[in-house]
N, C-alpha and C. Protein backbone atom coordinates (compact mmCIF):
# COMPACT_ATOMS: atom_id res chain seq x y z
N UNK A 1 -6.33 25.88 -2.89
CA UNK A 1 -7.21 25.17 -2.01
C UNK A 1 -7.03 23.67 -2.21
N UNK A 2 -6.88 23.01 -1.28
CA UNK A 2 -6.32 21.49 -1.28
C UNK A 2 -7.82 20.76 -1.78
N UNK A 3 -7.62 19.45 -2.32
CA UNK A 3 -8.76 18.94 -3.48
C UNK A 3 -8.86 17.76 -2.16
N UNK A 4 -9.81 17.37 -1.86
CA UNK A 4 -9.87 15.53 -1.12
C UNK A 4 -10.55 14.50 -1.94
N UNK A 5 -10.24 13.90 -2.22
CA UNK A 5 -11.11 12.46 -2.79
C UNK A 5 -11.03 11.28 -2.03
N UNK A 6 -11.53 10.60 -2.30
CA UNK A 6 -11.77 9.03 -1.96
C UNK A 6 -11.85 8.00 -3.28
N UNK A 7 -11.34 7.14 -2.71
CA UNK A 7 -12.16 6.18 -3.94
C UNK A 7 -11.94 4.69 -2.92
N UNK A 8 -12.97 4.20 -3.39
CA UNK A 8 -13.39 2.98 -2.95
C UNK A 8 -13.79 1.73 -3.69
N UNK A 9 -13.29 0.62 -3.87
CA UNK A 9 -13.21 -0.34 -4.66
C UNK A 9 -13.22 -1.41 -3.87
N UNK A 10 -13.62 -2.61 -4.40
CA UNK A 10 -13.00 -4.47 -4.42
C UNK A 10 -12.29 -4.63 -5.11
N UNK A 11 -11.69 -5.84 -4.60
CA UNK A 11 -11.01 -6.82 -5.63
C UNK A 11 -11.44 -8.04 -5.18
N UNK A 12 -11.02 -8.74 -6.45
CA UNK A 12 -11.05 -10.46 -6.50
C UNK A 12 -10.25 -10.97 -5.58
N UNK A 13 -10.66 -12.17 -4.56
CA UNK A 13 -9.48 -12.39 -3.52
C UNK A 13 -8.21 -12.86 -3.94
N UNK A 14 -8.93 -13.64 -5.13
CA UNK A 14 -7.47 -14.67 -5.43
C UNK A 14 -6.69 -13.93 -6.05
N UNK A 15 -6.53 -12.16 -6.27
CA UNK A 15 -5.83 -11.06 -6.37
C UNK A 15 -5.60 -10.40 -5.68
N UNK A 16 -5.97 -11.01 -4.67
CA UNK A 16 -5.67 -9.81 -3.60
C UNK A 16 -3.95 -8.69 -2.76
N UNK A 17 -3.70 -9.85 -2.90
CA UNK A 17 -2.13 -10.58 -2.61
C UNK A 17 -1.13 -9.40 -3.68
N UNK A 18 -1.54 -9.51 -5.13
CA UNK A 18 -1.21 -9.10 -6.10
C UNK A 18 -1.62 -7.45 -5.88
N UNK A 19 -2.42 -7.58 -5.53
CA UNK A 19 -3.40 -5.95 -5.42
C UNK A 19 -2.55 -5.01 -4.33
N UNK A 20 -2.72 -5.59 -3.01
CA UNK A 20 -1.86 -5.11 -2.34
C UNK A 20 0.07 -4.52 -2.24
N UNK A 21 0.62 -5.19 -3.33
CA UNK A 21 1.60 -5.51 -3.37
C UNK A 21 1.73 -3.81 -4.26
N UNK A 22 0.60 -3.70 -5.18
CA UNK A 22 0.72 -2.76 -6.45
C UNK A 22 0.36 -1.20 -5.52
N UNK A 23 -0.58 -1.75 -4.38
CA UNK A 23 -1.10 -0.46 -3.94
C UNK A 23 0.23 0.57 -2.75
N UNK A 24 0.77 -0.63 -2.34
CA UNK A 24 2.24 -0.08 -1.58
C UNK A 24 3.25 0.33 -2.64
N UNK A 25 3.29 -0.11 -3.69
CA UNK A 25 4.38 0.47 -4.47
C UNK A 25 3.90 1.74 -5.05
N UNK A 26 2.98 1.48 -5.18
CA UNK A 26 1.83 2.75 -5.89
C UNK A 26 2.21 4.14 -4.58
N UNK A 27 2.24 3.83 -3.18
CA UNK A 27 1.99 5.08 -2.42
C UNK A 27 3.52 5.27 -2.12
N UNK A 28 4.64 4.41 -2.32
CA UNK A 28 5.85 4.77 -1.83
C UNK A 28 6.11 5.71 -3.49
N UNK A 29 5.70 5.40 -4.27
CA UNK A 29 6.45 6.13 -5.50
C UNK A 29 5.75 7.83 -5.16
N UNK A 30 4.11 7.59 -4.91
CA UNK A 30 3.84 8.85 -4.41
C UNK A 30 5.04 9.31 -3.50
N UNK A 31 4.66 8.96 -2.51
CA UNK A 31 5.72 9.42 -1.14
C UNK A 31 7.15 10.11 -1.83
N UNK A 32 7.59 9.32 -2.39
CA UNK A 32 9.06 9.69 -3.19
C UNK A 32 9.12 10.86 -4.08
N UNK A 33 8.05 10.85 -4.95
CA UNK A 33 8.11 11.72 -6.12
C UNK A 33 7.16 13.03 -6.35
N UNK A 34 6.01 12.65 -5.16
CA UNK A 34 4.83 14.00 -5.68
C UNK A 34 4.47 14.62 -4.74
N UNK A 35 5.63 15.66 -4.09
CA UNK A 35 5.24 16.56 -3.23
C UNK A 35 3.83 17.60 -3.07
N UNK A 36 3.05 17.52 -4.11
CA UNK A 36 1.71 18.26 -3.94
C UNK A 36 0.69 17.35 -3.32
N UNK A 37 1.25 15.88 -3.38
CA UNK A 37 0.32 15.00 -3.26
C UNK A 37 0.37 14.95 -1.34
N UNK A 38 -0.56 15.47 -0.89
CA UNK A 38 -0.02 16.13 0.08
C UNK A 38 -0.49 14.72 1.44
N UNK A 39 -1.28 14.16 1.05
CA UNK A 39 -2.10 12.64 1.39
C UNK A 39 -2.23 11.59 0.84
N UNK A 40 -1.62 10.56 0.86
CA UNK A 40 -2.83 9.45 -0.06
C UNK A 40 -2.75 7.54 1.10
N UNK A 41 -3.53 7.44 1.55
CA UNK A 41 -3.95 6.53 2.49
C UNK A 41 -4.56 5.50 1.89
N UNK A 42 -3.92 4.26 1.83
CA UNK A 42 -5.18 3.34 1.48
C UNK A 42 -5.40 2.33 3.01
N UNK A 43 -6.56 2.39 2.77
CA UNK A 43 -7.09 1.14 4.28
C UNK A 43 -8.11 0.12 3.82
N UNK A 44 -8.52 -0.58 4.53
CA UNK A 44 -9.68 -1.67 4.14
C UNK A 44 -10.22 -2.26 6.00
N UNK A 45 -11.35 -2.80 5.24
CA UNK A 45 -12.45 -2.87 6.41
C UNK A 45 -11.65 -4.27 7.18
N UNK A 46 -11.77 -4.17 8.43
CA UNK A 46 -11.03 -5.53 9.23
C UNK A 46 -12.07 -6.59 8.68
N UNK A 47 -12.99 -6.79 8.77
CA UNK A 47 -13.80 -7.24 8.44
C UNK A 47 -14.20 -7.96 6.94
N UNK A 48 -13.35 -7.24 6.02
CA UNK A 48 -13.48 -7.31 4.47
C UNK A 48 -12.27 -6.77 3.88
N UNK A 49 -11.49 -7.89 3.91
CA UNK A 49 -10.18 -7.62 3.56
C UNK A 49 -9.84 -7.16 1.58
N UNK A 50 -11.37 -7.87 0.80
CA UNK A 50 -11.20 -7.60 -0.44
C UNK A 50 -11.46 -6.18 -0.54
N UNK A 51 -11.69 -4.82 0.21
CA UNK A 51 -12.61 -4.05 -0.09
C UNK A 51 -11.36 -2.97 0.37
N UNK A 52 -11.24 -2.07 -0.49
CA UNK A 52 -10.51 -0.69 0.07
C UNK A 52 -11.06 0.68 -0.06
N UNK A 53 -10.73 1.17 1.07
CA UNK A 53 -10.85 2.72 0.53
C UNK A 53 -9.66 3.82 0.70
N UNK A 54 -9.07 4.37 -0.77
CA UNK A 54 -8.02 5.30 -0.55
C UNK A 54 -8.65 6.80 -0.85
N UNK A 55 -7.86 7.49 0.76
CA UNK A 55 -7.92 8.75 0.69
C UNK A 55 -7.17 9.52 0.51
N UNK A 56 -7.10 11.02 -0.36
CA UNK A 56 -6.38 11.32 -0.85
C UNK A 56 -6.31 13.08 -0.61
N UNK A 57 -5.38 13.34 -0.75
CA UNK A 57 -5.62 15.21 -0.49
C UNK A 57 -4.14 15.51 -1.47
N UNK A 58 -4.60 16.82 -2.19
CA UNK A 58 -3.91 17.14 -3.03
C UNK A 58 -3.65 18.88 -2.52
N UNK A 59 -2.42 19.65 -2.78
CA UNK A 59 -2.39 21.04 -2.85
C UNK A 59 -3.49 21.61 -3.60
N UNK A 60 -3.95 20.98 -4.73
CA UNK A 60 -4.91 22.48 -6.08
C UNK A 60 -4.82 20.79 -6.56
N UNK A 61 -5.99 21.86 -7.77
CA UNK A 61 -6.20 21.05 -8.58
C UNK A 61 -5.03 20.54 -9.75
N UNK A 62 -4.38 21.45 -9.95
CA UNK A 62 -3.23 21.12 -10.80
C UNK A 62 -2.25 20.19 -10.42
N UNK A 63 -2.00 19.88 -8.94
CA UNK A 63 -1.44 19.03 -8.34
C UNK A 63 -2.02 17.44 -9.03
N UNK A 64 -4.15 17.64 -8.36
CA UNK A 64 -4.40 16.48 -9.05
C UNK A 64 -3.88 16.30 -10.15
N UNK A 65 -4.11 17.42 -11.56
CA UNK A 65 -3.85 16.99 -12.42
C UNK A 65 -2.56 15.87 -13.18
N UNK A 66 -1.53 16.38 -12.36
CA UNK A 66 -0.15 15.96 -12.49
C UNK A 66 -0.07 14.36 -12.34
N UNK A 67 -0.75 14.26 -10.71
CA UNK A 67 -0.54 13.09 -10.34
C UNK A 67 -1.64 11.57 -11.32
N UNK A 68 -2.71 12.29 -12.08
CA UNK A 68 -3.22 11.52 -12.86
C UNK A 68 -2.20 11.16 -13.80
N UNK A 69 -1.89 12.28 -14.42
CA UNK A 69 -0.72 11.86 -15.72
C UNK A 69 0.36 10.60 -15.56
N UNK A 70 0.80 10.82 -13.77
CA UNK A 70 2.23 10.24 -13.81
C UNK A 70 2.36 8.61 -14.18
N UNK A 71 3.46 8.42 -14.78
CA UNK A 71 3.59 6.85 -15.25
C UNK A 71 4.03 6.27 -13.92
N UNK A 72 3.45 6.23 -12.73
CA UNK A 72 3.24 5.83 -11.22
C UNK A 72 1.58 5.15 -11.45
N UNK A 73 1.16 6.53 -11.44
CA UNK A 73 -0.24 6.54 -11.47
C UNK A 73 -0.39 5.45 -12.61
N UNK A 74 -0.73 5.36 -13.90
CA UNK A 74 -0.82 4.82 -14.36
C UNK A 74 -0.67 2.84 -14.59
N UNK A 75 0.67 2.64 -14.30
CA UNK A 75 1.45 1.27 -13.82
C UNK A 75 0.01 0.74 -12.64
N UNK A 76 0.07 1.52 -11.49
CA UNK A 76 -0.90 1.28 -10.84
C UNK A 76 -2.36 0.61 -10.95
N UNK A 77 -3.43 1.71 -12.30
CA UNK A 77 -4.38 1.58 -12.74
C UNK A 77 -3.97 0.06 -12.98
N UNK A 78 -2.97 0.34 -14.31
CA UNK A 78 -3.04 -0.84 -15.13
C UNK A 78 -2.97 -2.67 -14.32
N UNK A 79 -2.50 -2.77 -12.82
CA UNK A 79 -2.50 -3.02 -12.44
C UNK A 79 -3.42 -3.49 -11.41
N UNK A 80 -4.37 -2.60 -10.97
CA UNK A 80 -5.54 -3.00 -10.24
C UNK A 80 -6.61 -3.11 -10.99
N UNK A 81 -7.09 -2.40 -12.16
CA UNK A 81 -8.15 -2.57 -12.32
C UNK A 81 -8.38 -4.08 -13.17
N UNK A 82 -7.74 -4.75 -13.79
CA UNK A 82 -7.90 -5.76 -14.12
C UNK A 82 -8.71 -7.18 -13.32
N UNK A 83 -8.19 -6.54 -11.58
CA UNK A 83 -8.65 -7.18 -10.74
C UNK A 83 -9.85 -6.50 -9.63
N UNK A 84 -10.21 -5.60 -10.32
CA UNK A 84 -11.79 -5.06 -9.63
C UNK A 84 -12.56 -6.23 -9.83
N UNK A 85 -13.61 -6.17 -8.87
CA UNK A 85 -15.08 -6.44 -9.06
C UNK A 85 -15.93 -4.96 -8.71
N UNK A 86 -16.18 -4.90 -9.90
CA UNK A 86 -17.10 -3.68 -10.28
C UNK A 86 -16.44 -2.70 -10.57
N UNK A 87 -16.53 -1.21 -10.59
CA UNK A 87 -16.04 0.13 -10.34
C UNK A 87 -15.45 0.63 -9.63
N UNK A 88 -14.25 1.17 -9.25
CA UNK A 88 -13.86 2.46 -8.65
C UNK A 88 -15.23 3.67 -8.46
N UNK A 89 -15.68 3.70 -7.19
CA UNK A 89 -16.52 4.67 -6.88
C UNK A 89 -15.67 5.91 -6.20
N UNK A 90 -15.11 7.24 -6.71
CA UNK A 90 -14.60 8.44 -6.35
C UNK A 90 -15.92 9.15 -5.82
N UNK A 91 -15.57 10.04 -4.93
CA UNK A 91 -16.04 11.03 -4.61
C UNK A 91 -15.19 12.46 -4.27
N UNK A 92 -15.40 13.11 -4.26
CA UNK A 92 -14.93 14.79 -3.99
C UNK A 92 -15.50 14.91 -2.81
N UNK A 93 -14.30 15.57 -1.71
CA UNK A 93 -15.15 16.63 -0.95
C UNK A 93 -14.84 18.14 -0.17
N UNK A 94 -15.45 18.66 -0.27
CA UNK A 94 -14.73 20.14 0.32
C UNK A 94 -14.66 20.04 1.86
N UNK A 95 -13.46 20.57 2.14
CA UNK A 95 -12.69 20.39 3.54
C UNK A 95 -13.88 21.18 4.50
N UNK A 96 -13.89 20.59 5.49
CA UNK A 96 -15.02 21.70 6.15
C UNK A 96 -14.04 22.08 7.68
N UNK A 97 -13.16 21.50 8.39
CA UNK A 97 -12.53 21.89 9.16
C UNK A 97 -11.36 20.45 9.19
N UNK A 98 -10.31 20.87 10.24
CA UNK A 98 -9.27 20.23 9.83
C UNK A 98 -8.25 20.01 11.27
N UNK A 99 -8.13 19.00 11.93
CA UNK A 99 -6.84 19.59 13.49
C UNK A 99 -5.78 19.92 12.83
N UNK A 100 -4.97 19.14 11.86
CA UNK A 100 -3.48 18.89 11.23
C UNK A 100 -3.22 19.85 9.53
C-alpha cells in the first residue's frame, strides 16, 4: 500500500537561492536512483516564495524506509535544515481515491 506524506517548511530568504538549488538536486538524485519513490514534488506558495511544501508517495513502507537512509536523503537534510525557520511539519495520509 503506497505511504503519502507532506512536509512543509520555511527558509531564511537570504538562503533561499541555496535552498532551492539543494532541493532540485535532492529530487533529480530521487528521480535517478529510487524507483519505489514513486512521487516526490516540491512547490511553494506564489505568494511566499520562502515557504515550501513537498509531496511525496512511496510504494510501502519499506520503500520509505530506504529512502530515509539514502546518502541523497541525507546531503539534503544536512543542507536545508541549517536554513529553516522553525520545523519541518510532516504529515501522513491515507489515499482515499486517486485519477492516475
Amino acid at each position: 500500500m503506497s505511504v503519502y506524506v507532506t512536509a512543509r517548511f520555511r527558509v531564511r530568504a537570504d538562503a533561499r537561492d541555496a535552498c532551492l538549488r539543494a532541493i532540485r538536486e535532492f529530487v533529480a538524485g530521487i528521480r535517478a536512483g529510487e524507483p519505489d519513490t514513486l512521487e516526490y514534488t516540491s512547490v511553494r506558495p506564489v505568494d511566499d516564495p520562502n515557504a515550501f511544501v513537498h509531496f511525496f508517495r512511496f510504494a510501502d513502507e519499506a520503500a520509505e524506509r530506504r529512502h530515509a537512509a539514502l546518502a541523497n536523503t541525507k546531503r539534503f537534510v544536512d543542507a536545508l535544515y541549517p536554513s529553516l525557520i522553525g520545523e519541518v511539519e510532516f504529515t501522513r495520509y491515507q489515499e482515499v481515491a486517486r485519477a492516475r
